[in-house]
Protein backbone atom coordinates (compact mmCIF):
# COMPACT_ATOMS: atom_id res chain seq x y z
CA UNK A 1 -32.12 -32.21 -13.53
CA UNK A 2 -29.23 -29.76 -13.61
CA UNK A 3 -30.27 -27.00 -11.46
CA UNK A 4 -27.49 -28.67 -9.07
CA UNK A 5 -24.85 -27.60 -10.97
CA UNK A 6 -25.95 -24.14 -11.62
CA UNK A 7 -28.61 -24.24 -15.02
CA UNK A 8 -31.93 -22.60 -14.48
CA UNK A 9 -34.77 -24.70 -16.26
CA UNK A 10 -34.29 -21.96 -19.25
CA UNK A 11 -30.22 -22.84 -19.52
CA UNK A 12 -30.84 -26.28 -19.34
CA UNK A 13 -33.80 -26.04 -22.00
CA UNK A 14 -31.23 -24.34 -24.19
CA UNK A 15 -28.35 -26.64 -23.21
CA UNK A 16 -31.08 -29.98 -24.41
CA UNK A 17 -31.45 -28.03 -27.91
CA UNK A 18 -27.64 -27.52 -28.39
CA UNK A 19 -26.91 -31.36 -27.51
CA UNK A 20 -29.55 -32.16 -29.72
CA UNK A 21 -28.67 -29.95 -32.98
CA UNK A 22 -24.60 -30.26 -31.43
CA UNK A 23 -23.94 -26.91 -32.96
CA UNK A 24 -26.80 -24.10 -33.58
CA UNK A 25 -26.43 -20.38 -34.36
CA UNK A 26 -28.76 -17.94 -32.03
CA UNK A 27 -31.84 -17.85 -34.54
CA UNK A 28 -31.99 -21.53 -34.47
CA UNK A 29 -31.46 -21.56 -30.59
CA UNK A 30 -34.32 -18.63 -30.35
CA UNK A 31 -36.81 -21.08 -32.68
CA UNK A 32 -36.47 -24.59 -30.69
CA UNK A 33 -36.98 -22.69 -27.23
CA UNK A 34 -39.38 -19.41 -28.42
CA UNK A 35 -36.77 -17.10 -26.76
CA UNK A 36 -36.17 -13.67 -27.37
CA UNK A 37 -32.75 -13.43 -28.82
CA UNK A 38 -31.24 -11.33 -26.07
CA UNK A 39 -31.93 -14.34 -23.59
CA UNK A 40 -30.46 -16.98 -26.20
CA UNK A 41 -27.48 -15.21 -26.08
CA UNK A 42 -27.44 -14.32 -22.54
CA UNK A 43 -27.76 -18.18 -21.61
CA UNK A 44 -25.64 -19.25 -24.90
CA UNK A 45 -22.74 -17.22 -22.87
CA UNK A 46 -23.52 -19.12 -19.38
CA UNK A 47 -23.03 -22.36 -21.56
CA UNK A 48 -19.56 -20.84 -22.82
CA UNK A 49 -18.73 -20.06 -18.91
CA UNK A 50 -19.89 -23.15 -17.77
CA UNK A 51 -17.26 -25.03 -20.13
CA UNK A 52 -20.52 -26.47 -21.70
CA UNK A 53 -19.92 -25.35 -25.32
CA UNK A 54 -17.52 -23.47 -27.38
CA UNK A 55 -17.98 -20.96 -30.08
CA UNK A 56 -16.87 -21.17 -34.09
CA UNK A 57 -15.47 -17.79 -35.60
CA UNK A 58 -17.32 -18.17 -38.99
CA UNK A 59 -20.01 -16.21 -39.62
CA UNK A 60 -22.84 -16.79 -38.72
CA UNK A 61 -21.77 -17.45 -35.14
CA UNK A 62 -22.24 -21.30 -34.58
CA UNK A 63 -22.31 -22.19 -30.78
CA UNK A 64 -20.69 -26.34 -29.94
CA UNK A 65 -21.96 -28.93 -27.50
CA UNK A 66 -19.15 -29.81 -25.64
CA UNK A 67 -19.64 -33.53 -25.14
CA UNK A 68 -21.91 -33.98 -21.85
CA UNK A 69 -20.15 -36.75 -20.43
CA UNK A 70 -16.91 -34.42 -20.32
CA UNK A 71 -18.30 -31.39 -19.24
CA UNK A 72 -21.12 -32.31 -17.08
CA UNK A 73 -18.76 -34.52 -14.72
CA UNK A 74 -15.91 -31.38 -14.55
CA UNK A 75 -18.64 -29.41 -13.70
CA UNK A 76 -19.58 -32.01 -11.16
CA UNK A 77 -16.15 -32.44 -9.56
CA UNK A 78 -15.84 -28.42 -8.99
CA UNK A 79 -19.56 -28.99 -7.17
CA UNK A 80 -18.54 -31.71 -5.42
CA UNK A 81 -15.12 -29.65 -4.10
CA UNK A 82 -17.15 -26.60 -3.52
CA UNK A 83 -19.20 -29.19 -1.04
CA UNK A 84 -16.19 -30.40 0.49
CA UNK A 85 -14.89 -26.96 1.29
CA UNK A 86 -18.70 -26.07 2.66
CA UNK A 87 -18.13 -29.54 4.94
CA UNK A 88 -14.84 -27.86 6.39
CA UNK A 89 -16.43 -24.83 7.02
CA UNK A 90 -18.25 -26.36 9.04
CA UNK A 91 -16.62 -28.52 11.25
CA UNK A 92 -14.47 -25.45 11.77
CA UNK A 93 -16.98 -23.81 12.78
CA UNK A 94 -18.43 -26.72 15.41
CA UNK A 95 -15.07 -26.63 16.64
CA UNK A 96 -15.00 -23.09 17.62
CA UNK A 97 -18.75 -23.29 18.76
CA UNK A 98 -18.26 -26.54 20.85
CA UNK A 99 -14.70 -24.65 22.31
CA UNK A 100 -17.01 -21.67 23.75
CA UNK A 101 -19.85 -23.84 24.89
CA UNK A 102 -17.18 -26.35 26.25
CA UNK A 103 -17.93 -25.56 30.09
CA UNK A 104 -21.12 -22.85 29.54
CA UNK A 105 -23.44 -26.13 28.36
CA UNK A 106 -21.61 -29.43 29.82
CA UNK A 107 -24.38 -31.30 29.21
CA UNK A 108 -24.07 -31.20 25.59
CA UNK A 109 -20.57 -32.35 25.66
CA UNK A 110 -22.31 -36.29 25.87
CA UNK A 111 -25.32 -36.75 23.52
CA UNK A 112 -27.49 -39.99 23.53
CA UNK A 113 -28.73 -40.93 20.23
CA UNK A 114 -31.18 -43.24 20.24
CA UNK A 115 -33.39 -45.25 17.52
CA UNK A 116 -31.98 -48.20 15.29
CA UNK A 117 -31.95 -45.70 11.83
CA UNK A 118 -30.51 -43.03 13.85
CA UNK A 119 -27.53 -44.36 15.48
CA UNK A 120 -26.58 -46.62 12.36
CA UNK A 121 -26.73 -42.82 10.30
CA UNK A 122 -24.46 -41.36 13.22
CA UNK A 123 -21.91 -43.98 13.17
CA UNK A 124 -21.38 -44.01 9.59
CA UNK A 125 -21.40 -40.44 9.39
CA UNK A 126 -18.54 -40.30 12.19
CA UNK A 127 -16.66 -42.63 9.77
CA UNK A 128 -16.87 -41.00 6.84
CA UNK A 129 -15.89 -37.41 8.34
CA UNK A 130 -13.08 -39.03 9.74
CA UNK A 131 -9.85 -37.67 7.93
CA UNK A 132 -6.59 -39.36 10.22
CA UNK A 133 -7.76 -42.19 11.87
CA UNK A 134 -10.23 -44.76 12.98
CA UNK A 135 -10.01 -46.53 16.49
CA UNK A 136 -12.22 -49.01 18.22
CA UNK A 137 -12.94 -51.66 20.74
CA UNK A 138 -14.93 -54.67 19.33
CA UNK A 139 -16.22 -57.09 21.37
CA UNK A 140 -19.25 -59.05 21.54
CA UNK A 141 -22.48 -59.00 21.93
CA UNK A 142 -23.29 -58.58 18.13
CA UNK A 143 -26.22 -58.26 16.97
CA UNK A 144 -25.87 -60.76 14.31
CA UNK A 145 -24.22 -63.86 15.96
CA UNK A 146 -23.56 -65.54 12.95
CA UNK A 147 -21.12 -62.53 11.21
CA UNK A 148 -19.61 -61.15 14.40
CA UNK A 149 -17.46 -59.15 12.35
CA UNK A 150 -17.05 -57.94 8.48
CA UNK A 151 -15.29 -55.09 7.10
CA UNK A 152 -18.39 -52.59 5.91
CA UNK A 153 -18.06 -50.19 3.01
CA UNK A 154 -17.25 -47.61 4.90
CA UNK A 155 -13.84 -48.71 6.46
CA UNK A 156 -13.10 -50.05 3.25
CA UNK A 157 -13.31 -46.81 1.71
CA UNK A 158 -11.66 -45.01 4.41
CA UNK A 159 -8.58 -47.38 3.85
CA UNK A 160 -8.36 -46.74 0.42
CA UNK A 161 -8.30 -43.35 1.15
CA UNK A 162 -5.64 -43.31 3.88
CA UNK A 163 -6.95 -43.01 6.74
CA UNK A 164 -5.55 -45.11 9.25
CA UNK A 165 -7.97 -48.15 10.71
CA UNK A 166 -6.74 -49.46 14.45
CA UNK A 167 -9.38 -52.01 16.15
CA UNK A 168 -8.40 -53.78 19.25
CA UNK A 169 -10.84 -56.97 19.62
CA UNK A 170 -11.67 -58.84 23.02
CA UNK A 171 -10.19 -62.46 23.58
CA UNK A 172 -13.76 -63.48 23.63
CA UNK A 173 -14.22 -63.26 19.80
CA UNK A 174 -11.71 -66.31 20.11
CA UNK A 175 -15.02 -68.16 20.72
CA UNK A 176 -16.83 -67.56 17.70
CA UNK A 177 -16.22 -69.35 15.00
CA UNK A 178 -15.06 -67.55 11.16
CA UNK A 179 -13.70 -64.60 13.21
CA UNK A 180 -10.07 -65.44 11.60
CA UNK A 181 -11.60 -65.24 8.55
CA UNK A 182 -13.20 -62.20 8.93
CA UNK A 183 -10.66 -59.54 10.65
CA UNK A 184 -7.87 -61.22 7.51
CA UNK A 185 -10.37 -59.34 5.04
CA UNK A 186 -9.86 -56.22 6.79
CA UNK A 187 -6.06 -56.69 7.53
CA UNK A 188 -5.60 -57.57 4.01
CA UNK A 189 -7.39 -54.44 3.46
CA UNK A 190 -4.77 -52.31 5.52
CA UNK A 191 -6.48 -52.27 8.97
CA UNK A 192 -4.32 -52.99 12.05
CA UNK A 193 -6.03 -55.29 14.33
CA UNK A 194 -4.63 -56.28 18.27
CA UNK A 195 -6.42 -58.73 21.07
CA UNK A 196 -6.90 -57.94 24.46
CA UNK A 197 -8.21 -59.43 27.33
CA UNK A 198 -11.39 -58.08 28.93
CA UNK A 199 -12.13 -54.78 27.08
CA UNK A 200 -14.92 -52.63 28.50
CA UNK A 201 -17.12 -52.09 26.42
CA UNK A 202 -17.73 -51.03 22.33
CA UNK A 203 -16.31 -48.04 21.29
CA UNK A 204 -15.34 -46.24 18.10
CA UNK A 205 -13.02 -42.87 18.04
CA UNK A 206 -12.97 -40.45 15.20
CA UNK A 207 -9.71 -38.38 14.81
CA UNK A 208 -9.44 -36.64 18.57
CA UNK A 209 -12.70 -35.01 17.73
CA UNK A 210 -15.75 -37.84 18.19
CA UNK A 211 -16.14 -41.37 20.10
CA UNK A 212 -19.25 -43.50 20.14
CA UNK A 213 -19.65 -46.02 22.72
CA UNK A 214 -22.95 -48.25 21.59
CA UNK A 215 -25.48 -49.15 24.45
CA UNK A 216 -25.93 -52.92 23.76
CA UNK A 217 -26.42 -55.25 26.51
CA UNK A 218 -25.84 -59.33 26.46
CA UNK A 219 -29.80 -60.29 25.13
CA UNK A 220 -29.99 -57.23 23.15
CA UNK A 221 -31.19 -58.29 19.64
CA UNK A 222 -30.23 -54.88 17.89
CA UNK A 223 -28.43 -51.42 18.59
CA UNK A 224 -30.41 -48.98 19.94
CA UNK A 225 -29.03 -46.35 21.57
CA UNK A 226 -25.08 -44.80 21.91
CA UNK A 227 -23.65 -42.08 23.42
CA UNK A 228 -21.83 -39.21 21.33
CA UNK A 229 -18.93 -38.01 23.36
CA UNK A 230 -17.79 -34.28 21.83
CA UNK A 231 -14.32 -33.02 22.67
CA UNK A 232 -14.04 -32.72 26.35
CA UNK A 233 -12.17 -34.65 29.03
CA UNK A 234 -14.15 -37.75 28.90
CA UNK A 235 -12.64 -37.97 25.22
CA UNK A 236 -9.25 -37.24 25.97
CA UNK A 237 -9.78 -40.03 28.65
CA UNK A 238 -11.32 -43.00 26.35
CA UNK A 239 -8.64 -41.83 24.12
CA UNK A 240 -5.53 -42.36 26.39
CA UNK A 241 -7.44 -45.73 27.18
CA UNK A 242 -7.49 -46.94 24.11
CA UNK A 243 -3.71 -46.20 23.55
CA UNK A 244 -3.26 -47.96 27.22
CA UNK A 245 -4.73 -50.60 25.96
CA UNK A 246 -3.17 -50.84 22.33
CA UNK A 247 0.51 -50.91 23.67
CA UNK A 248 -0.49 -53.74 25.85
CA UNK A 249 -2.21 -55.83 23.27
CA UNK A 250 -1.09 -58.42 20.92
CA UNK A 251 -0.70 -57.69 17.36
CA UNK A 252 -2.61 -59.64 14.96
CA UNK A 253 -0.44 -60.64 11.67
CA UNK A 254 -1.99 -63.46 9.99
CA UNK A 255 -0.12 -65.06 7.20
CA UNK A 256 -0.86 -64.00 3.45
CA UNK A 257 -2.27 -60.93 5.01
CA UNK A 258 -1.62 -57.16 3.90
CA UNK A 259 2.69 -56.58 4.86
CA UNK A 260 3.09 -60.25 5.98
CA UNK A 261 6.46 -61.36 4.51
CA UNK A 262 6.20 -63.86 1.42
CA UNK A 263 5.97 -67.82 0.85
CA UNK A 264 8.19 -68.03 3.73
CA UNK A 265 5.95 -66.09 6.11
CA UNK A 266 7.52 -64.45 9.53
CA UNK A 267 9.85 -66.66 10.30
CA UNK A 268 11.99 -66.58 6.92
CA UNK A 269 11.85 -62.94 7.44
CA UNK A 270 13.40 -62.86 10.76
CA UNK A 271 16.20 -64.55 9.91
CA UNK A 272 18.33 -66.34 12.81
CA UNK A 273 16.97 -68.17 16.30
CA UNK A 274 19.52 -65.84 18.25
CA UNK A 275 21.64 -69.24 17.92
CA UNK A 276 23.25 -68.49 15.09
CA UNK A 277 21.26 -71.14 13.47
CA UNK A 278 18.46 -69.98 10.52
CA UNK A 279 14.48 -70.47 11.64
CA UNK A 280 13.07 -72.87 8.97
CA UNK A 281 9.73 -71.34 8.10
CA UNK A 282 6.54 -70.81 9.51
CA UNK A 283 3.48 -72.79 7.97
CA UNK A 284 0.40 -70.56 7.99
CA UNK A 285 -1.51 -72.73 10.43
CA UNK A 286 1.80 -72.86 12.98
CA UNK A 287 1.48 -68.33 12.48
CA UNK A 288 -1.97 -68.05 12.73
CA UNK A 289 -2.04 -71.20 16.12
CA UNK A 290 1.40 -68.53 16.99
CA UNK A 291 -0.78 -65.60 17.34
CA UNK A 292 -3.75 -67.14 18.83
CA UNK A 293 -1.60 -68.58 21.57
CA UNK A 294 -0.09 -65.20 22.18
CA UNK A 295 -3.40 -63.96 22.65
CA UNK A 296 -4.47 -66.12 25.18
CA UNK A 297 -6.76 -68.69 23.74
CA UNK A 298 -7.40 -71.94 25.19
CA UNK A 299 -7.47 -75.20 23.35
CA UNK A 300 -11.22 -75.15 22.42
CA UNK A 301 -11.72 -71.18 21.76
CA UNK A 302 -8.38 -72.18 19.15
CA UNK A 303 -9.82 -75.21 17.79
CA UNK A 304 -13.21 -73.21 16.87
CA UNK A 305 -11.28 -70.18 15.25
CA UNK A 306 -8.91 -72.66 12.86
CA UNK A 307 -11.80 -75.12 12.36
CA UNK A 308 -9.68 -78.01 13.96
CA UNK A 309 -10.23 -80.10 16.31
CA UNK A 310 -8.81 -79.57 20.06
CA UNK A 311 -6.62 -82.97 19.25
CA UNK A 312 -5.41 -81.50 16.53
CA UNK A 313 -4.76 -78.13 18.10
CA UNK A 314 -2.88 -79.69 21.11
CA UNK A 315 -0.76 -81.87 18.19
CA UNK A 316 0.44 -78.72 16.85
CA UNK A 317 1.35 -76.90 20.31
CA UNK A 318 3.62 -80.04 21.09
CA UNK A 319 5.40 -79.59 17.85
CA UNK A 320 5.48 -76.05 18.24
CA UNK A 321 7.26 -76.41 21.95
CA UNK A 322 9.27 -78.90 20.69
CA UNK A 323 11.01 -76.99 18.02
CA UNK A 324 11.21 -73.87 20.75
CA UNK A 325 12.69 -75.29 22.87
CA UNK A 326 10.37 -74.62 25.81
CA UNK A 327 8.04 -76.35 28.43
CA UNK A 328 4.45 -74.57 27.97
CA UNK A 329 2.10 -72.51 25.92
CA UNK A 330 3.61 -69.25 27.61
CA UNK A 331 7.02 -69.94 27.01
CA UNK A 332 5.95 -70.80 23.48
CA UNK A 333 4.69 -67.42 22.57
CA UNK A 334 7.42 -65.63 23.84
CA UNK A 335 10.01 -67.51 22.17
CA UNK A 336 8.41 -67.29 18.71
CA UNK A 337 7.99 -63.38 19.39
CA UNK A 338 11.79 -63.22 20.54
CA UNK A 339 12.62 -64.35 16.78
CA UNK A 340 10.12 -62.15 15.50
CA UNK A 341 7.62 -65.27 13.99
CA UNK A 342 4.54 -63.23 15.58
């Protein structure tokens, strides 16, 4: 069981005896294990490297079990940054090999992965080598209709360890009803999230180094296939795309979500109307209809997000306009993101 971390079966054998006894002198070590007592010693000194016991300066010399749970996971932390530096390695390494077969092998510059098991692996392997940031497209189809979208382990994770999480969804998700719900778990969870109209396709980008564009069609039940794009000019391209794209899209902040401003929401934070008059505050209902609005969702595709009926949705647009100022939908958005509500 501990060959991982360095013990041959004979150290661990020896290390069992010590944890059992907690402190033994050689003979005692060379009786449990039917060792010759150059060995004992031999591995009793391994043990003393390893951090695994300590020795007493009485006489005779009495050799300490460290307690396990202690040493065994220090020991398992230098492993595990050993591994980590191995991982680097690596990736250096694919870097310089992918540089010098850049334009000698073109063809593996795009890979197709294909197979359910296989593509699900690569993807969450991209994320979890990812060390600056995360971006994506998301749009549908999904392969589960019913949960179009919920933060996995793996983004979580990759939030809490700081890598950055940017995911520009499609106006169409506007349609499916719980989406709201879902992207506020991530957002809450420190991903940035923007709509736009009429994205492409799926894709995920790792760092500059990766993207993964998923091969599933409108009928498709489940993911089957993806391409792998390496470092080449078809990344830098989907990369400058998706930055296109992000400066033209609008920002999701949803109320009570991770850096929105406090019981007053967005509007208390901004302050003044321009008109020298203060902006009374935002309800959560009139931020989140705000930034659906801005988005450019209809009536219904509104009504299904917030659970309300369209009456109810076209109530609250009236009032909205109404305290604006303005005339239409359009001139609604742009108003409340001129005093800095969305």
């Amino acid at each position: 069981m501990l060959e991982s971390i360095g013990l041959s079966p004979q150290d661990e054998e020896v290390y069992h005896s010590l944890v059992r006894r907690t402190q033994a002198t050689v003979a005692e070590i060379v009786a449990d294990c039917h060792l010759p007592a150059a060995a004992a010693r031999r591995i009793l000194q391994t043990l003393l490297d390893l951090g695994l016991a300590t020795r007493s300066t009485g006489r005779p010399t009495r050799y300490v079990a460290v307690s396990p749970d202690s040493s065994l996971e220090a020991l398992l932390r230098e492993r595990e940054r050993e591994l980590d530096g191995v991982r680097a390695h690596i990736r250096a390494l694919m870097d310089v090999y992918r540089a010098n077969t850049r334009f000698a092998h073109p063809g593996e510059l795009v890979e197709v992965v294909s197979g359910r098991d296989e593509v699900n692996q690569r993807w969450v392997q991209m994320q979890r080598d990812t060390r600056g940031q995360m971006r994506g497209f998301d749009r549908p189809p999904y392969a589960a209709p019913a949960q179009p979208r919920e933060p996995n382990s793996v983004e979580l994770d990759l939030l809490r360890r700081g890598v950055r999480y940017r995911v520009i969804y499609d106006t169409s998700v506007l349609e499916m009803s719980g989406w709201l719900e879902d992207v506020t778990i991530g957002i809450q969870h420190g991903e940035q999230a923007r709509i736009h109209a009429g994205l492409p396709m799926k894709l995920g980008i790792s760092d500059d180094r990766l993207a993964i564009i998923p091969l599933l069609r409108a009928g498709d039940a489940v993911l089957t296939a993806s391409y792998l794009i390496h470092p080449s000019p078809l990344l830098d391209a989907l990369i400058a795309l998706f930055e296109a794209l992000w400066d033209r899209s609008v920002p999701v902040r949803l109320h009570g979500a991770g850096g929105a401003a406090g019981p007053g929401g967005l509007a208390q934070a901004a302050g003044s109307n321009g008109a020298g008059e203060p902006d009374r505050d935002l309800s959560p209902d009139e931020e989140r209809l705000l930034t659906l609005l801005a988005a450019g969702a209809t009536d219904g595709s509104a009504a299904r997000a917030l659970g309300w009926s369209e009456r109810t949705v076209q109530r609250h647009i009236t009032k909205l306009m109404h305290r604006l100022g303005v005339r239409t939908r359009f001139q609604a958005a742009m108003e409340a993101t001129r005093r800095g509500w969305i």
